[in-house]
N, C-alpha and C. Protein backbone atom coordinates (compact mmCIF):
# COMPACT_ATOMS: atom_id res chain seq x y z
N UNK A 1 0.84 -1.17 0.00
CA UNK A 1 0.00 0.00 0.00
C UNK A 1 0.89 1.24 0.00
N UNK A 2 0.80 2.18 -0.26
CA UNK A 2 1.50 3.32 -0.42
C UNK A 2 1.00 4.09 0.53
N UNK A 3 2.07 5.36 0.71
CA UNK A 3 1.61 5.97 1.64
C UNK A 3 1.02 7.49 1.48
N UNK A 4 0.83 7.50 0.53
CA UNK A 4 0.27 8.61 -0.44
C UNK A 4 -1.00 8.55 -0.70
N UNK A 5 -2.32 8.47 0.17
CA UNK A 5 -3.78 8.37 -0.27
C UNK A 5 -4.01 7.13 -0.39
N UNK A 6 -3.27 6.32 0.64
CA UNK A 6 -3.38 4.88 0.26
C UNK A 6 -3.63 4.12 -1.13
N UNK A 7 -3.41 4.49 -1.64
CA UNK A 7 -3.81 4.20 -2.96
C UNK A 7 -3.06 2.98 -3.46
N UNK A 8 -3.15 1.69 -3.78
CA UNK A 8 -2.66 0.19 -4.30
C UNK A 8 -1.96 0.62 -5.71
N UNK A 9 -0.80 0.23 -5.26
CA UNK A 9 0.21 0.37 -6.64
C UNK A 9 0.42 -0.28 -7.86
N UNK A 10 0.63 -0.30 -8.77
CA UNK A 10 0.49 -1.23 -10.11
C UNK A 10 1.92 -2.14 -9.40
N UNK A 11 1.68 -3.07 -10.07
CA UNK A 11 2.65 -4.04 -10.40
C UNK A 11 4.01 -3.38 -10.44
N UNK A 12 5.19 -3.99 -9.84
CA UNK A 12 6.25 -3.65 -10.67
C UNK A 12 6.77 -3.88 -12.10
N UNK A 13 6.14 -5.37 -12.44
CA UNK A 13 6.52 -5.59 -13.45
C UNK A 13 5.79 -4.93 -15.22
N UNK A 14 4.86 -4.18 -14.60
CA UNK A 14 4.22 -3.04 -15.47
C UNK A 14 4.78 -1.60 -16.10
N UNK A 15 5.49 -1.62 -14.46
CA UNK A 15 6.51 0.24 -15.29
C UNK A 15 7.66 -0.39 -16.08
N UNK A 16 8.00 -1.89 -15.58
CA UNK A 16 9.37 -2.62 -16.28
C UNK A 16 9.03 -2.61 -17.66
N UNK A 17 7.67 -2.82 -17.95
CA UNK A 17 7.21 -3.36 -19.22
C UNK A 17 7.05 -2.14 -19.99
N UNK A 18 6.85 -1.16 -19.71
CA UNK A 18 6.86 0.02 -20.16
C UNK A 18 8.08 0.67 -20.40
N UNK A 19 8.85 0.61 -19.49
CA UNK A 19 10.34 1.23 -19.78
C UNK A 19 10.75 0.49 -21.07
N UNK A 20 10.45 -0.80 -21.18
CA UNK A 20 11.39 -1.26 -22.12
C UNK A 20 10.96 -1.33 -23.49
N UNK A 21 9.12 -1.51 -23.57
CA UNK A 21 8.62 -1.26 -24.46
C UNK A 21 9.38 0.46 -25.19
N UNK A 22 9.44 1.16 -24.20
CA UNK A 22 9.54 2.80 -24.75
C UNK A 22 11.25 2.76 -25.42
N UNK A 23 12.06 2.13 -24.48
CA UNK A 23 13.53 2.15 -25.04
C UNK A 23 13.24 1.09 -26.12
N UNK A 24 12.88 0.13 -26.14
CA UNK A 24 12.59 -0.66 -27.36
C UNK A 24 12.05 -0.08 -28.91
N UNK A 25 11.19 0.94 -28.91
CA UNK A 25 10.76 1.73 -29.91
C UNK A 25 11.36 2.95 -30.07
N UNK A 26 12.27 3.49 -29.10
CA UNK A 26 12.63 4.79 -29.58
C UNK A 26 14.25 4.30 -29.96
N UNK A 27 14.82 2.90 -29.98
CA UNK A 27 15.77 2.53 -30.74
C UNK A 27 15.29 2.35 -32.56
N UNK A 28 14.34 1.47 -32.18
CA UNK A 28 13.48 1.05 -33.56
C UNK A 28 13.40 2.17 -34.38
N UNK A 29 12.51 2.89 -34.10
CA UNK A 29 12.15 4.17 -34.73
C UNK A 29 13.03 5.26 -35.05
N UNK A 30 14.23 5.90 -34.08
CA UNK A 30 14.72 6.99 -34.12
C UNK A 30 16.15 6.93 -34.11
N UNK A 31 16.32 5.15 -33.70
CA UNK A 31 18.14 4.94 -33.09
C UNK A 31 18.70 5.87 -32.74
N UNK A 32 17.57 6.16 -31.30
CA UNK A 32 18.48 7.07 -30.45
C UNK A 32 18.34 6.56 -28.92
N UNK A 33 19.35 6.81 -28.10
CA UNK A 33 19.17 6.23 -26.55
C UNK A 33 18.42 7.18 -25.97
N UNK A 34 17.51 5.89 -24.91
CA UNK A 34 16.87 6.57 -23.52
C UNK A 34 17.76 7.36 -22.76
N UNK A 35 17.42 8.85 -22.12
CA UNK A 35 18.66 9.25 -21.32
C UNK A 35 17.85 10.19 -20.82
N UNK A 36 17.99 10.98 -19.65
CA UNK A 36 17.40 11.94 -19.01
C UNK A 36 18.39 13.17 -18.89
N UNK A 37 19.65 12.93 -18.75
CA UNK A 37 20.61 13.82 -18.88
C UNK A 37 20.85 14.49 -19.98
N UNK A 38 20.92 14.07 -20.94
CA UNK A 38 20.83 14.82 -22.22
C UNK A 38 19.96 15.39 -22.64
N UNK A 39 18.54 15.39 -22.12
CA UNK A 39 17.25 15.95 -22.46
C UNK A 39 17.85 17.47 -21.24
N UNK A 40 17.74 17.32 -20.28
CA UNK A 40 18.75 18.41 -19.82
C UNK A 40 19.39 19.05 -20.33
N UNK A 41 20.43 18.54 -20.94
CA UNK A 41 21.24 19.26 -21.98
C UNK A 41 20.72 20.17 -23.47
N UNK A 42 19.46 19.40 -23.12
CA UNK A 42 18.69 20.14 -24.54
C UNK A 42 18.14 21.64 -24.07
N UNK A 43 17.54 21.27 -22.73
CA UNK A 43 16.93 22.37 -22.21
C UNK A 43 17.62 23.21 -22.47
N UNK A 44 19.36 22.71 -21.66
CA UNK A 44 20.21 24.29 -21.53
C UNK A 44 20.62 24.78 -22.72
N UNK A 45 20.53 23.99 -24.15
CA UNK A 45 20.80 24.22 -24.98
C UNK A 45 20.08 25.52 -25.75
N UNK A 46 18.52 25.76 -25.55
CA UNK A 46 17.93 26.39 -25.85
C UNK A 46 18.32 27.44 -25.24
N UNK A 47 18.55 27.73 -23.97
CA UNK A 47 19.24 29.64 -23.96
C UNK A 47 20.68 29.25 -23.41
N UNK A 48 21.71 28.72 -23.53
CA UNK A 48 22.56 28.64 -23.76
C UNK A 48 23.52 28.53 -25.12
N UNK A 49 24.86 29.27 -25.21
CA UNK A 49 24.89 29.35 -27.01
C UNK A 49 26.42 28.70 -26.84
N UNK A 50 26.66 28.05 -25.58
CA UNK A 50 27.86 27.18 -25.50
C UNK A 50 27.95 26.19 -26.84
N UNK A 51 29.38 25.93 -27.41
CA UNK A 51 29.13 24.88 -28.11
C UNK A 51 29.12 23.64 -28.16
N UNK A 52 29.41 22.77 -26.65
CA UNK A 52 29.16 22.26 -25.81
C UNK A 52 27.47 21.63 -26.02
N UNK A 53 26.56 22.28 -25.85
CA UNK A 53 25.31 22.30 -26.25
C UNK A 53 24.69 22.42 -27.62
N UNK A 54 26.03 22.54 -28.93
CA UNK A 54 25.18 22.65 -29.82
C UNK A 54 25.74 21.54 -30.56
N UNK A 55 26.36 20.74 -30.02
CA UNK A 55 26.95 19.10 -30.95
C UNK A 55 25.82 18.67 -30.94
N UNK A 56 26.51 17.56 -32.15
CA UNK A 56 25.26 17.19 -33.05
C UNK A 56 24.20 16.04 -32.26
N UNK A 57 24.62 15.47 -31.25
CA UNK A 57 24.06 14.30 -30.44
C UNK A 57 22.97 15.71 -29.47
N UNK A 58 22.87 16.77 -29.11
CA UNK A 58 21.84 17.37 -29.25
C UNK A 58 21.24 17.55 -29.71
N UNK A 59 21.61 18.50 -31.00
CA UNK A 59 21.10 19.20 -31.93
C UNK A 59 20.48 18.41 -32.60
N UNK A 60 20.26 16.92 -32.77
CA UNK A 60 20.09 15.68 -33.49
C UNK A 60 18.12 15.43 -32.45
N UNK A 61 18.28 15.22 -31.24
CA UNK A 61 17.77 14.98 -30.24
C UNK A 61 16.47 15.62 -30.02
N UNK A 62 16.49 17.42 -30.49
CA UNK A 62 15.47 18.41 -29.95
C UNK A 62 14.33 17.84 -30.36
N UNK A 63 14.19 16.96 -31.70
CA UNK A 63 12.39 16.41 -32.09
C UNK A 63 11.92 15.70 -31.35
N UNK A 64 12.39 14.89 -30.54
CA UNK A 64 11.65 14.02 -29.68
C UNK A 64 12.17 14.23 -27.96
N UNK A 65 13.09 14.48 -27.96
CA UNK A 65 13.41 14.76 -26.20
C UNK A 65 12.98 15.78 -25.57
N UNK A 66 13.00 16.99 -25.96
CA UNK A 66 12.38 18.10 -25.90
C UNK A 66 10.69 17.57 -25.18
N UNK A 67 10.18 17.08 -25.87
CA UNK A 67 8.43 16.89 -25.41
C UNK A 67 8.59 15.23 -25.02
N UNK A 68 9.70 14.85 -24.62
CA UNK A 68 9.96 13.46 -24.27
C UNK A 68 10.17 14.25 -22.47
N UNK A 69 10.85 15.20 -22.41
CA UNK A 69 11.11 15.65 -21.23
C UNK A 69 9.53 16.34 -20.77
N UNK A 70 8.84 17.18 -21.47
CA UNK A 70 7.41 17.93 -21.34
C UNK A 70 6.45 16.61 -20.93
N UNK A 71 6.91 15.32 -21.45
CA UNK A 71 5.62 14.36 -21.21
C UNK A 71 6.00 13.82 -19.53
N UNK A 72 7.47 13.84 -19.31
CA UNK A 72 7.41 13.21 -18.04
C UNK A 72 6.83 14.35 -16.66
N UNK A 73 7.04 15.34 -17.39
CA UNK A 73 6.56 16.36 -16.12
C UNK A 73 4.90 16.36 -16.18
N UNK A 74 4.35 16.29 -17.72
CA UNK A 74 2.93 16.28 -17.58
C UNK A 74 2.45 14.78 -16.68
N UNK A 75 3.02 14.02 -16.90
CA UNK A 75 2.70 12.67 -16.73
C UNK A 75 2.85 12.38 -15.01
N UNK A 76 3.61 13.52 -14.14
CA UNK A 76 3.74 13.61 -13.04
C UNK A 76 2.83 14.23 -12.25
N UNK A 77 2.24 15.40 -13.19
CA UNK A 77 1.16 16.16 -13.09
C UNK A 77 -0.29 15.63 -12.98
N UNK A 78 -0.48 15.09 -13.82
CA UNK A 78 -1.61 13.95 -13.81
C UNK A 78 -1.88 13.29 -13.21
N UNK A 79 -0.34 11.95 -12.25
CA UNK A 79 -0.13 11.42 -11.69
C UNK A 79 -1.20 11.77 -10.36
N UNK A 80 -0.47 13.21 -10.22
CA UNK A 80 -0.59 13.81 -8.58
C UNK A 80 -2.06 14.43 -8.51
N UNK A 81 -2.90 14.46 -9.96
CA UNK A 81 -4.06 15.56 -9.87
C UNK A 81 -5.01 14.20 -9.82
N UNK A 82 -4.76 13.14 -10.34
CA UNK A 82 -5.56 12.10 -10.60
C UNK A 82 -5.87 10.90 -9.30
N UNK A 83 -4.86 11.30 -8.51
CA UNK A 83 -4.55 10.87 -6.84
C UNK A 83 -4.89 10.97 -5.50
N UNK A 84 -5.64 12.29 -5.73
CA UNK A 84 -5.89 12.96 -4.48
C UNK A 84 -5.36 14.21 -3.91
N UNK A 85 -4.01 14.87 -5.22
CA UNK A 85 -3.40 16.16 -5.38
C UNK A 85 -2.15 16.01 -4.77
N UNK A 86 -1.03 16.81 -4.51
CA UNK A 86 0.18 17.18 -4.24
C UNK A 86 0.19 18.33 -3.68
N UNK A 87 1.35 18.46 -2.65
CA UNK A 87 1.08 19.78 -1.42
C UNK A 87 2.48 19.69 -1.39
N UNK A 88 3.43 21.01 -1.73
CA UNK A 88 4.80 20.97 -0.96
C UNK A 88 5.29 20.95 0.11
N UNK A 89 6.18 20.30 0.55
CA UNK A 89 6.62 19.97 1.90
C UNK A 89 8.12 20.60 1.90
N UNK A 90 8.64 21.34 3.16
CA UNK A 90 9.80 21.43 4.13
C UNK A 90 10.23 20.43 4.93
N UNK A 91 9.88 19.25 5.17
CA UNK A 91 10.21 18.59 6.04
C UNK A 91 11.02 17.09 5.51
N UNK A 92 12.53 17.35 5.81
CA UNK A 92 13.43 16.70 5.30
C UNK A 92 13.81 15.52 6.35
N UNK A 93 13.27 15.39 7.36
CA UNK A 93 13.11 14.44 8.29
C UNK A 93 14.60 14.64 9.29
N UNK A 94 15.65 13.51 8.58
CA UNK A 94 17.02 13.24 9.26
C UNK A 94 17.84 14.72 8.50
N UNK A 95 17.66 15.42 7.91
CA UNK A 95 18.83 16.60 7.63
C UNK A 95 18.07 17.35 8.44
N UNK A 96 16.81 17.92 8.46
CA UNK A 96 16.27 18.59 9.71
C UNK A 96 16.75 18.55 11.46
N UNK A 97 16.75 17.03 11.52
CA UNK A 97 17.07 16.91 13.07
C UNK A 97 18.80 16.84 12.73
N UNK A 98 19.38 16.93 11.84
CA UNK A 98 20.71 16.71 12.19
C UNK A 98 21.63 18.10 11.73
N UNK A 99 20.61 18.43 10.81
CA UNK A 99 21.58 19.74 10.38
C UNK A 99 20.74 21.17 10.74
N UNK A 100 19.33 21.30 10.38
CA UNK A 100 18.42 22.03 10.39
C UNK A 100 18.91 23.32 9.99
N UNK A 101 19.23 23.74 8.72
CA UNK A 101 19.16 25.12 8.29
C UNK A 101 18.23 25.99 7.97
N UNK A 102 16.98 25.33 8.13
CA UNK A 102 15.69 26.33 7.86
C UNK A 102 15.47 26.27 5.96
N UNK A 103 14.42 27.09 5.78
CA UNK A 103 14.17 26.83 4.27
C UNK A 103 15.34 27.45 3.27
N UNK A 104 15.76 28.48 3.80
CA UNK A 104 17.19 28.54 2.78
C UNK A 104 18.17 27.77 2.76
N UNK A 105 18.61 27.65 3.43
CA UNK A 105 19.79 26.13 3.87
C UNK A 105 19.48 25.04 2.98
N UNK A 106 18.06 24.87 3.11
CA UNK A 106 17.84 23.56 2.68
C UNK A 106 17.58 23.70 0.84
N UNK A 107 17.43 24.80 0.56
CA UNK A 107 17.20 25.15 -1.40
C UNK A 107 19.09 25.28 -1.52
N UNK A 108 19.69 25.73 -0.40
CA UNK A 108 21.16 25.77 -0.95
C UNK A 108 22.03 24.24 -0.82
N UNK A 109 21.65 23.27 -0.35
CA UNK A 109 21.70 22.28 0.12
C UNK A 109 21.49 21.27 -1.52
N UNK A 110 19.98 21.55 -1.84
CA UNK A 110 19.18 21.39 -3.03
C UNK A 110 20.07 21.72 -3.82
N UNK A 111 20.21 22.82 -3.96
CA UNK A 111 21.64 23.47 -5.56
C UNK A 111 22.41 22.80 -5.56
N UNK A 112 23.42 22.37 -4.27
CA UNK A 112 24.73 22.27 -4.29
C UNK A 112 24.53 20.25 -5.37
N UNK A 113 23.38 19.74 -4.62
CA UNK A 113 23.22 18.28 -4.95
C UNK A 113 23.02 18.34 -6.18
N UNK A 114 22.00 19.34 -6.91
CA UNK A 114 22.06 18.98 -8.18
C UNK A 114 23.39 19.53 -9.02
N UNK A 115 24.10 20.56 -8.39
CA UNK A 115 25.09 20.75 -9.57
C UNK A 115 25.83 19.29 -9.20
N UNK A 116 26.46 18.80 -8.14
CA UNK A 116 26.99 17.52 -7.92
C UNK A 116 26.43 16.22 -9.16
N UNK A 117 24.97 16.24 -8.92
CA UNK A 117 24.39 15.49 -9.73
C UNK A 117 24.84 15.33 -11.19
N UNK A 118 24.59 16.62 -11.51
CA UNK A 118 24.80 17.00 -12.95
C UNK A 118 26.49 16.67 -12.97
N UNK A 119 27.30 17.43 -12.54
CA UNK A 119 28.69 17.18 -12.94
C UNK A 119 28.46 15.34 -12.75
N UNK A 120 28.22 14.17 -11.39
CA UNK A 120 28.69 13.28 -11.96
C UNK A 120 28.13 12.09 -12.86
N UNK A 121 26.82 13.01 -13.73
CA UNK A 121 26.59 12.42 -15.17
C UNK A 121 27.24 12.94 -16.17
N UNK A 122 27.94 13.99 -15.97
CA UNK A 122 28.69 14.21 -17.25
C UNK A 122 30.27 13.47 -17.14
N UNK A 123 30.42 13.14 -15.83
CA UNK A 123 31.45 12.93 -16.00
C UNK A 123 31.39 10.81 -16.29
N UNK A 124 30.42 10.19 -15.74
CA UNK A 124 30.04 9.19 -16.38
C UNK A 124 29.49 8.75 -18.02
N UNK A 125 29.62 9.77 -17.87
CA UNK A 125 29.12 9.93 -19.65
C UNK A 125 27.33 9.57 -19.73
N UNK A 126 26.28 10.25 -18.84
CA UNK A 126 25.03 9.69 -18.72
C UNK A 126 24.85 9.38 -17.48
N UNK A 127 22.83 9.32 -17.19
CA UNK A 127 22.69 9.15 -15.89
C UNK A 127 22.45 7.92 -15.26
N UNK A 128 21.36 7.49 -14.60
CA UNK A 128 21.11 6.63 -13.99
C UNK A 128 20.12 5.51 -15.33
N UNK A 129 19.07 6.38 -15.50
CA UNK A 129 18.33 5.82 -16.79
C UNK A 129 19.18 5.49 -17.84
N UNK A 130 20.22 6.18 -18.48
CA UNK A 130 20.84 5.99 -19.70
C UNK A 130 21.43 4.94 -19.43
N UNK A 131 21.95 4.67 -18.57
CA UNK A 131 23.18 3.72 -18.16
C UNK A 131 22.41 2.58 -17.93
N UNK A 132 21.48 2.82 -16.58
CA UNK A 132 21.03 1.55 -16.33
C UNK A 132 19.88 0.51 -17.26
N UNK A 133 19.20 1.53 -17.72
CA UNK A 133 18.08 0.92 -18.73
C UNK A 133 18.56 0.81 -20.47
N UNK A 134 19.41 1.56 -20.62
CA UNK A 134 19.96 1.37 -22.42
C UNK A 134 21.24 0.72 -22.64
N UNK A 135 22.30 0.79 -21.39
CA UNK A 135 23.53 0.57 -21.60
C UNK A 135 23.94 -0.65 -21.19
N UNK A 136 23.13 -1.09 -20.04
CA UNK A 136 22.70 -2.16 -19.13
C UNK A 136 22.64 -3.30 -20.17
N UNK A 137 21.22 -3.25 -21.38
CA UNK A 137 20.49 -3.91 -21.68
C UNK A 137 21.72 -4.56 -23.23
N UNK A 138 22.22 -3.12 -23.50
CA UNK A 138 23.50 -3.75 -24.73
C UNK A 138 24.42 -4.53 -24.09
N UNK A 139 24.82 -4.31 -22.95
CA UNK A 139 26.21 -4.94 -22.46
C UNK A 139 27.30 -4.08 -22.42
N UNK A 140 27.05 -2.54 -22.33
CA UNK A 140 28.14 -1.78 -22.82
C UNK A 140 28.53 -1.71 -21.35
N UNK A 141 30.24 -1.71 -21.84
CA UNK A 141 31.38 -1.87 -20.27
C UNK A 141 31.10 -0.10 -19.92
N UNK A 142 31.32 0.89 -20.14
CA UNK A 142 31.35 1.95 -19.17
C UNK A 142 29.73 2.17 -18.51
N UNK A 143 28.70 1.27 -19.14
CA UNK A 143 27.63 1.24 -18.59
C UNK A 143 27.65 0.38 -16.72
N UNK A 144 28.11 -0.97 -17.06
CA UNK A 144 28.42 -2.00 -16.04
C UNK A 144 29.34 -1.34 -15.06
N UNK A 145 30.42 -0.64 -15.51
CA UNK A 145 31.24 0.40 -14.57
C UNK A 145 30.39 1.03 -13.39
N UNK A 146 29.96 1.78 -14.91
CA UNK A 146 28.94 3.23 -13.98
C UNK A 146 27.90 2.90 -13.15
N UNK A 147 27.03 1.41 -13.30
CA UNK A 147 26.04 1.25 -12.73
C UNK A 147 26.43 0.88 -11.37
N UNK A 148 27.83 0.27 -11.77
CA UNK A 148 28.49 -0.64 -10.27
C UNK A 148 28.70 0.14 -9.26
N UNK A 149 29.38 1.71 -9.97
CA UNK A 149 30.00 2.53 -9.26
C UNK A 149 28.70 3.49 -8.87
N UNK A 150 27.35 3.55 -9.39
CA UNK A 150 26.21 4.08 -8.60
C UNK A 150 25.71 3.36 -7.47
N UNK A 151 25.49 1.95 -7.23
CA UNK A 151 24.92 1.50 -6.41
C UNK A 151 26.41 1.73 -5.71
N UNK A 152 27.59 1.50 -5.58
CA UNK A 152 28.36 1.37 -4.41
C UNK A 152 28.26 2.12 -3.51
N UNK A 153 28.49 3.47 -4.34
CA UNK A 153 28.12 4.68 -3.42
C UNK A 153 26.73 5.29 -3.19
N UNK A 154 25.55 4.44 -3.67
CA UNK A 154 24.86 4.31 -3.15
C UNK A 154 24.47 3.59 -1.52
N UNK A 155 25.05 2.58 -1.44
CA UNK A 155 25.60 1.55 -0.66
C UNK A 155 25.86 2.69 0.36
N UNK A 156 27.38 2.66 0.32
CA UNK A 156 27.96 3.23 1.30
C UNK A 156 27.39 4.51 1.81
N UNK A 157 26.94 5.34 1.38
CA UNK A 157 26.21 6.51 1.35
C UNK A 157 25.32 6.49 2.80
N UNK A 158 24.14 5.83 2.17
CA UNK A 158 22.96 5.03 3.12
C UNK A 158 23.24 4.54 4.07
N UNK A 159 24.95 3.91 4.34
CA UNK A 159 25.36 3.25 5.69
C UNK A 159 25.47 4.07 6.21
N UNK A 160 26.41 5.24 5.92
CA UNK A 160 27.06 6.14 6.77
C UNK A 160 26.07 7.08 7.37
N UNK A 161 24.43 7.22 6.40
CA UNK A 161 23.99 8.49 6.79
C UNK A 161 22.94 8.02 8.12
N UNK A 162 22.56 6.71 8.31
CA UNK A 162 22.08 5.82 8.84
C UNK A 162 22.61 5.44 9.92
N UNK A 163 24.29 5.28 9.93
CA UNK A 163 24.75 4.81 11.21
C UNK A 163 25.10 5.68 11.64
N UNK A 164 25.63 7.34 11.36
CA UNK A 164 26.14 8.22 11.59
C UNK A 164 24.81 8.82 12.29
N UNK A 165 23.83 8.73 11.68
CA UNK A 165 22.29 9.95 12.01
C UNK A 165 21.83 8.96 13.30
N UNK A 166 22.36 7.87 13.34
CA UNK A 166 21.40 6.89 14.80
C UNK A 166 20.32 6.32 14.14
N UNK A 167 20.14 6.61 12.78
CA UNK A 167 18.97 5.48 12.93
C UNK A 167 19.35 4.20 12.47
């Protein structure tokens, strides 16, 4: 059961079936990879005039990622209106009781993770989706790397913040 309007969750093996159906056809159709990071890159591409942003594995990309990125936010939207609604929250639970900077702290906190984020998909070459769902599924080695080297420090991460925070 979820804890969101109680509401009974689909299957797991339904969003599986979907992910792969979608990377399955947008190879078919467009031979181009699933990736969430690079749809990013499209964004910044549009008011950014770096050239960085205007290689051709973008510039190639804008017909379908562009409203590939617009469908996952609508599709989140829907999600939350079709549910019982969505309400923003301040309450970060264990960084609250352990660090508690109040609501600015915590949006500068927010920045610092996503630029982190962002630098270490670029520096993996791709994110979690690209890697794990397209790169995974070929057999490609800096995929198996990167995925190894996400869960590790995933891993370790979760120990430390867990045994360190007391819970």
């Amino acid at each position: 059961m979820l804890i969101l309007h109680q509401i009974e969750p689909y299957h797991w093996a339904v969003a599986g079936f979907a992910i792969g159906a979608i990377t399955l056809l947008l190879l078919w159709v467009t031979n181009q990879r699933l990736g969430i990071s690079t749809g990013f890159e499209d964004l910044c591409g549009l008011v950014i005039k770096a050239p960085y942003f205007r290689r051709g594995e973008i510039a190639r990309s804008h017909g379908w990622r562009l409203p590939f990125l617009g469908g996952l936010v609508l599709g989140g939207f829907l999600s939350a209106a079709t549910s019982g609604g969505w309400a923003p929250f301040w309450d970060l639970g264990m960084f609250d009781t352990l660090i508690g900077w109040g609501p600015a702290g915590k949006l500068v906190w927010m920045f610092c993770g996503g630029l982190l984020i962002g630098l270490g998909t670029r520096m993996a070459g791709g994110c979690t989706s690209g890697h794990g769902i397209f790169g995974i599924s070929n057999l490609e080695r800096a995929s198996l790397e990167s995925m190894a080297s996400f869960m590790a420090a995933g891993i370790v991460t979760s120990n430390l913040v867990y045994r360190l925070g007391g819970i």
